[in-house]
PDB file of N, CA and C in Angstrom:
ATOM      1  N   UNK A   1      17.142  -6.809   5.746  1.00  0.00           N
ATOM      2  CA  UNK A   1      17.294  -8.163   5.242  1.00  0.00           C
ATOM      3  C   UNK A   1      15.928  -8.801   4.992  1.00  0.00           C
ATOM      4  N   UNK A   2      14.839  -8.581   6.108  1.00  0.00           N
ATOM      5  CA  UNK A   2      13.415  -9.444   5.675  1.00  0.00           C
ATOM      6  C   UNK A   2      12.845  -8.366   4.731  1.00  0.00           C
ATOM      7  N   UNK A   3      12.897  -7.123   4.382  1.00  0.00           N
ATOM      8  CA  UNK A   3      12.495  -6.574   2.869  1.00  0.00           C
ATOM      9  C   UNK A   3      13.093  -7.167   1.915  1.00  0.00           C
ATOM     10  N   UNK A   4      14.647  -7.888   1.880  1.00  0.00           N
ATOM     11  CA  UNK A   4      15.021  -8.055   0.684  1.00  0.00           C
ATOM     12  C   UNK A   4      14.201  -9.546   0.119  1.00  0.00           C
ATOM     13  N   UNK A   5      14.218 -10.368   1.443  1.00  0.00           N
ATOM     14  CA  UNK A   5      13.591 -11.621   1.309  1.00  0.00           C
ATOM     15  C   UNK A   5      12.413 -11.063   0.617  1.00  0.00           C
ATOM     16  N   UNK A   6      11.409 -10.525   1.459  1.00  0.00           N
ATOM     17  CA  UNK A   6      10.214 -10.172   0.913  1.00  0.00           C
ATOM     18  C   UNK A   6       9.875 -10.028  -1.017  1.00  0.00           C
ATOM     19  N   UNK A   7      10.891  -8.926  -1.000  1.00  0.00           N
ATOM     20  CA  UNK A   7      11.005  -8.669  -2.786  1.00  0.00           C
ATOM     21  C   UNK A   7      11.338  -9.741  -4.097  1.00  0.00           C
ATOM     22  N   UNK A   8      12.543 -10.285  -3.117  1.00  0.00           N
ATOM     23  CA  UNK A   8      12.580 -12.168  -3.911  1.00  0.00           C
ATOM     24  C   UNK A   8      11.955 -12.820  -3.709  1.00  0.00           C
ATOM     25  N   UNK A   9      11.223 -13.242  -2.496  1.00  0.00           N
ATOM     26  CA  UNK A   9       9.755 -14.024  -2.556  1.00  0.00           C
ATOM     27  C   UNK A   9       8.910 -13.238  -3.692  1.00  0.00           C
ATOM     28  N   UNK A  10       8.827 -11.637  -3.392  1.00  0.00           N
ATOM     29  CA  UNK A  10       7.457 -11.308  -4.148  1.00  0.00           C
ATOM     30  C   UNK A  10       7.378 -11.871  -5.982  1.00  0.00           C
ATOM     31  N   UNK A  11       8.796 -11.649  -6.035  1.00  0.00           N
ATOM     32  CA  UNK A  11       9.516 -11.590  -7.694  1.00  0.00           C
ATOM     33  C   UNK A  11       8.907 -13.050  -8.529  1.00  0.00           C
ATOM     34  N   UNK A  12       9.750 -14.054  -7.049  1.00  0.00           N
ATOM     35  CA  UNK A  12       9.457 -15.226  -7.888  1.00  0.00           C
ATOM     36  C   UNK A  12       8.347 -15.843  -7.811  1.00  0.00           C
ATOM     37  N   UNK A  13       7.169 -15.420  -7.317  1.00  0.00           N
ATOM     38  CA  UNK A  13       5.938 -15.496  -7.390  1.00  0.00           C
ATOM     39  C   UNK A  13       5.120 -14.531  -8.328  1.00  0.00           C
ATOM     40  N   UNK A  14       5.741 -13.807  -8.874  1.00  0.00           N
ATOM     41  CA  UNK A  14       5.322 -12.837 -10.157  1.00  0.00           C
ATOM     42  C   UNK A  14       5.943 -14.186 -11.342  1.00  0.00           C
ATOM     43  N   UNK A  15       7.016 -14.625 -11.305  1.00  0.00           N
ATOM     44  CA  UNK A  15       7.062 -15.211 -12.621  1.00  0.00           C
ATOM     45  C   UNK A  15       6.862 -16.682 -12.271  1.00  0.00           C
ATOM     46  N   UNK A  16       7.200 -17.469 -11.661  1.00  0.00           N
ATOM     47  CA  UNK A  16       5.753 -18.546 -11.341  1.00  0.00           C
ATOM     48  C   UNK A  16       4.279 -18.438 -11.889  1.00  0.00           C
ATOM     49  N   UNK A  17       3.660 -17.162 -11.614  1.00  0.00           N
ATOM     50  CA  UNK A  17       2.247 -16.903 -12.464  1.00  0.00           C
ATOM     51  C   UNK A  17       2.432 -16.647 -13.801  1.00  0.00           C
ATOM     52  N   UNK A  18       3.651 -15.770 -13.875  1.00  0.00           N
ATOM     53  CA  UNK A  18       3.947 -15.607 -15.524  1.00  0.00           C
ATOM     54  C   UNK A  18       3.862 -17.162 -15.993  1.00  0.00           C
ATOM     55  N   UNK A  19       4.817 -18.500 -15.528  1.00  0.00           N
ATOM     56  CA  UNK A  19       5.080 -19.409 -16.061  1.00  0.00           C
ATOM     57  C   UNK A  19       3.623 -20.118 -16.069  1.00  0.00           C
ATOM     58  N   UNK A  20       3.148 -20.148 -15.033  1.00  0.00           N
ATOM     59  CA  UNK A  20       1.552 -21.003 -15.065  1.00  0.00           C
ATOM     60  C   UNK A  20       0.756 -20.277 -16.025  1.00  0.00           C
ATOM     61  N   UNK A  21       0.590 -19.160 -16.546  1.00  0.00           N
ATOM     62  CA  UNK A  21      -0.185 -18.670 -17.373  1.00  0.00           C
ATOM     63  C   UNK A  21       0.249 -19.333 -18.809  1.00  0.00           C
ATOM     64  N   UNK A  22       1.948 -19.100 -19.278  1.00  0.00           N
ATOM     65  CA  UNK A  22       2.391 -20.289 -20.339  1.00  0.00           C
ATOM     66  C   UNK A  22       1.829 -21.316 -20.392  1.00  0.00           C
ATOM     67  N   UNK A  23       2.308 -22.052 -19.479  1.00  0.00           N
ATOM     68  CA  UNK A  23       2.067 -23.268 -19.971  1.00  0.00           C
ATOM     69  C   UNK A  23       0.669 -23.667 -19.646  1.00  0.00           C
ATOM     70  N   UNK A  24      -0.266 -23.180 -19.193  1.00  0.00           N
ATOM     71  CA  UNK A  24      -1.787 -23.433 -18.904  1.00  0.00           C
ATOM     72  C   UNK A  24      -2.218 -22.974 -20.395  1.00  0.00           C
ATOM     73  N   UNK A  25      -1.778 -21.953 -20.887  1.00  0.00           N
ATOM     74  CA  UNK A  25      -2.691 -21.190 -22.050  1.00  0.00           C
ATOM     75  C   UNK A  25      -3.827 -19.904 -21.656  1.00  0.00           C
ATOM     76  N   UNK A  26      -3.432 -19.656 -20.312  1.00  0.00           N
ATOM     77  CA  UNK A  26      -4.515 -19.101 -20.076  1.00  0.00           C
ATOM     78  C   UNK A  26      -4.578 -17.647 -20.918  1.00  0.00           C
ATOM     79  N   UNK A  27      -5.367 -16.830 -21.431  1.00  0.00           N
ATOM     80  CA  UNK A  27      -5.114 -15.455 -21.762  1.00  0.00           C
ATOM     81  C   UNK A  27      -5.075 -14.525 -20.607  1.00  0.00           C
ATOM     82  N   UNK A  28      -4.560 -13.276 -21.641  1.00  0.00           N
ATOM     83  CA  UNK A  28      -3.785 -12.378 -19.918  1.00  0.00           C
ATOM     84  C   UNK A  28      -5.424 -11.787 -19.645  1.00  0.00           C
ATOM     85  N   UNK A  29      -6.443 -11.447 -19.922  1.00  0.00           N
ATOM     86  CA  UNK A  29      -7.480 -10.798 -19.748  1.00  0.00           C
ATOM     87  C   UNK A  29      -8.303 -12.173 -18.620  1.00  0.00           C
ATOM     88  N   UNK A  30      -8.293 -12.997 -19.043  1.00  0.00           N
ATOM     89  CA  UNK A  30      -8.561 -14.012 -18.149  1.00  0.00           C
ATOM     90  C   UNK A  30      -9.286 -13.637 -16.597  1.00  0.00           C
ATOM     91  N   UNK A  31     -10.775 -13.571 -15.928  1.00  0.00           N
ATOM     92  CA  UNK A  31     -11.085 -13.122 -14.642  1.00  0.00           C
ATOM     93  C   UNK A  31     -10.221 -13.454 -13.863  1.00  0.00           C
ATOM     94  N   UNK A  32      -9.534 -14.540 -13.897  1.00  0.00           N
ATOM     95  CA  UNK A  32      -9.283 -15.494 -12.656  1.00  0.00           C
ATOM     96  C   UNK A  32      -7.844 -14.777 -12.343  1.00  0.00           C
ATOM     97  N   UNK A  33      -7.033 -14.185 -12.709  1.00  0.00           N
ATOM     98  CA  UNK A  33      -5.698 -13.985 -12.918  1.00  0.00           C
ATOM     99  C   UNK A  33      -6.537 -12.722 -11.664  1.00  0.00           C
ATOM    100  N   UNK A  34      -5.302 -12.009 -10.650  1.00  0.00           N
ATOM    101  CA  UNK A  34      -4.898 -11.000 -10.144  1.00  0.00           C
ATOM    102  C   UNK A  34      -5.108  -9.824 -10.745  1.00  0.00           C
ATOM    103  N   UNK A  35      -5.897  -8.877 -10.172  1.00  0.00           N
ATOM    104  CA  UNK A  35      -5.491  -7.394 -10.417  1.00  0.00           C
ATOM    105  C   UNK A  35      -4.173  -6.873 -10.227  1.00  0.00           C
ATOM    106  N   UNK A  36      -3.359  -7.270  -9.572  1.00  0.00           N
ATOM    107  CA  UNK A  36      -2.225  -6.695  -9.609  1.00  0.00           C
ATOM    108  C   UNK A  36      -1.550  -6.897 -10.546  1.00  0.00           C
ATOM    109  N   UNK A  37      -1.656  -8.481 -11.426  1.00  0.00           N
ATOM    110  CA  UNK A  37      -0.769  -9.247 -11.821  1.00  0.00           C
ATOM    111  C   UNK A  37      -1.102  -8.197 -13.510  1.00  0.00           C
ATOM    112  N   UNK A  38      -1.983  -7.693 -13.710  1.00  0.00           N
ATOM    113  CA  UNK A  38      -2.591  -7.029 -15.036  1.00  0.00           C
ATOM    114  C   UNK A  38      -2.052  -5.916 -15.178  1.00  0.00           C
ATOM    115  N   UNK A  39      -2.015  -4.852 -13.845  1.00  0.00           N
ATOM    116  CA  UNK A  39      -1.082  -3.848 -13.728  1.00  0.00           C
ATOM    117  C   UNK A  39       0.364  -4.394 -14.140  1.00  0.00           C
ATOM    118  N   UNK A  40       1.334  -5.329 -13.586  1.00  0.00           N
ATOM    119  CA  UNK A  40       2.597  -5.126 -13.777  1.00  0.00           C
ATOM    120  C   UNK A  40       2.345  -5.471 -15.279  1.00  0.00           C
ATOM    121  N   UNK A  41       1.492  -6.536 -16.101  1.00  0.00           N
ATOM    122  CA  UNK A  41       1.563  -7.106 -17.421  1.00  0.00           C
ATOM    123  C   UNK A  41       1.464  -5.285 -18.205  1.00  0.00           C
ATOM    124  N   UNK A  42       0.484  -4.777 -17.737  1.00  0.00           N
ATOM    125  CA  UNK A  42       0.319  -3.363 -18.409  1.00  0.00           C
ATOM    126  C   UNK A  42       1.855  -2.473 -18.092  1.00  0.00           C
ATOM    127  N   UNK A  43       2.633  -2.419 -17.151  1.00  0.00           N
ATOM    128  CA  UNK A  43       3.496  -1.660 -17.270  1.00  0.00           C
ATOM    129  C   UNK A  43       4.433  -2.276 -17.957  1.00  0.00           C
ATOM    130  N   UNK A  44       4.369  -3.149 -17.897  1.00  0.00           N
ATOM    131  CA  UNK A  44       5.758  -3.967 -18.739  1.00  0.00           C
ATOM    132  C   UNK A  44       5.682  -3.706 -20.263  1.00  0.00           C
ATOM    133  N   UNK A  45       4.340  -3.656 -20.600  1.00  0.00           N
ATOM    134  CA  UNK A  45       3.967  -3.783 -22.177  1.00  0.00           C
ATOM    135  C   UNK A  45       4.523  -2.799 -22.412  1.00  0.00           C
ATOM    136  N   UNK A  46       4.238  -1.388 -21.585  1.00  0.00           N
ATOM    137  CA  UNK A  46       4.118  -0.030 -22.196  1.00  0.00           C
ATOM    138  C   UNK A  46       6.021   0.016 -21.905  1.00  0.00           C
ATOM    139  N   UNK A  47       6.502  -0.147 -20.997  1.00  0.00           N
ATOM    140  CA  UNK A  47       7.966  -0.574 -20.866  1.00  0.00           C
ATOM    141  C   UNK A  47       8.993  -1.226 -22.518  1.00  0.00           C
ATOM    142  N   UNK A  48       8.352  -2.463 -22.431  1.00  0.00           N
ATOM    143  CA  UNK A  48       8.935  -2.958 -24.013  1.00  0.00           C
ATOM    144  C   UNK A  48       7.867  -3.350 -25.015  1.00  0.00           C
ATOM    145  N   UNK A  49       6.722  -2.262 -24.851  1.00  0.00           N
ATOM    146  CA  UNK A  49       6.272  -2.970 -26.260  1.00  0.00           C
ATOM    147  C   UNK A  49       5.047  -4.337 -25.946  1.00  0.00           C
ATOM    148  N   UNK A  50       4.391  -3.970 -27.311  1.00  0.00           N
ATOM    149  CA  UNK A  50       3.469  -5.390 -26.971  1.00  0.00           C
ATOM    150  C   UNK A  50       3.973  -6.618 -27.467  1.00  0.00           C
ATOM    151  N   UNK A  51       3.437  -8.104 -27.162  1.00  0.00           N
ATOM    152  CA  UNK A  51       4.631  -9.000 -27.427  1.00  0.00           C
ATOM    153  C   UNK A  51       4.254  -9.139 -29.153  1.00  0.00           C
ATOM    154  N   UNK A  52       5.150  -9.711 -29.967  1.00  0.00           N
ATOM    155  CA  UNK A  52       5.063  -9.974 -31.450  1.00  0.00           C
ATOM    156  C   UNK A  52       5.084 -11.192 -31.686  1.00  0.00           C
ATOM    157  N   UNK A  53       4.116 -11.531 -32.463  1.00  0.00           N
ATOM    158  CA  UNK A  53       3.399 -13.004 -32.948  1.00  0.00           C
ATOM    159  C   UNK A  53       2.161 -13.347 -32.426  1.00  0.00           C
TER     160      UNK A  53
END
């Protein structure tokens, strides 16, 4: 049960940063952003693609 918590805490703190990066403007290359957070952006890309527009 505290792994599952763990993974939904971890989740919605992955897209919380997704959302602060929106609406800030920040770019994904950006220093300030997480090494980790660049890995999941890199697997996701290669997952669906780079985004269009």
């Amino acid at each position: 049960m505290r792994c599952r918590a763990r993974n939904i805490a971890s989740a919605a703190g992955f897209w919380v940063l997704i959302l602060l990066d929106l609406v800030t403007g920040a770019e994904p290359t950006d220093p300030s952003a997480p090494h980790w957070l660049d890995r999941r952006r890199a697997r996701r890309v290669l997952r669906i693609g780079p985004p269009v527009g």
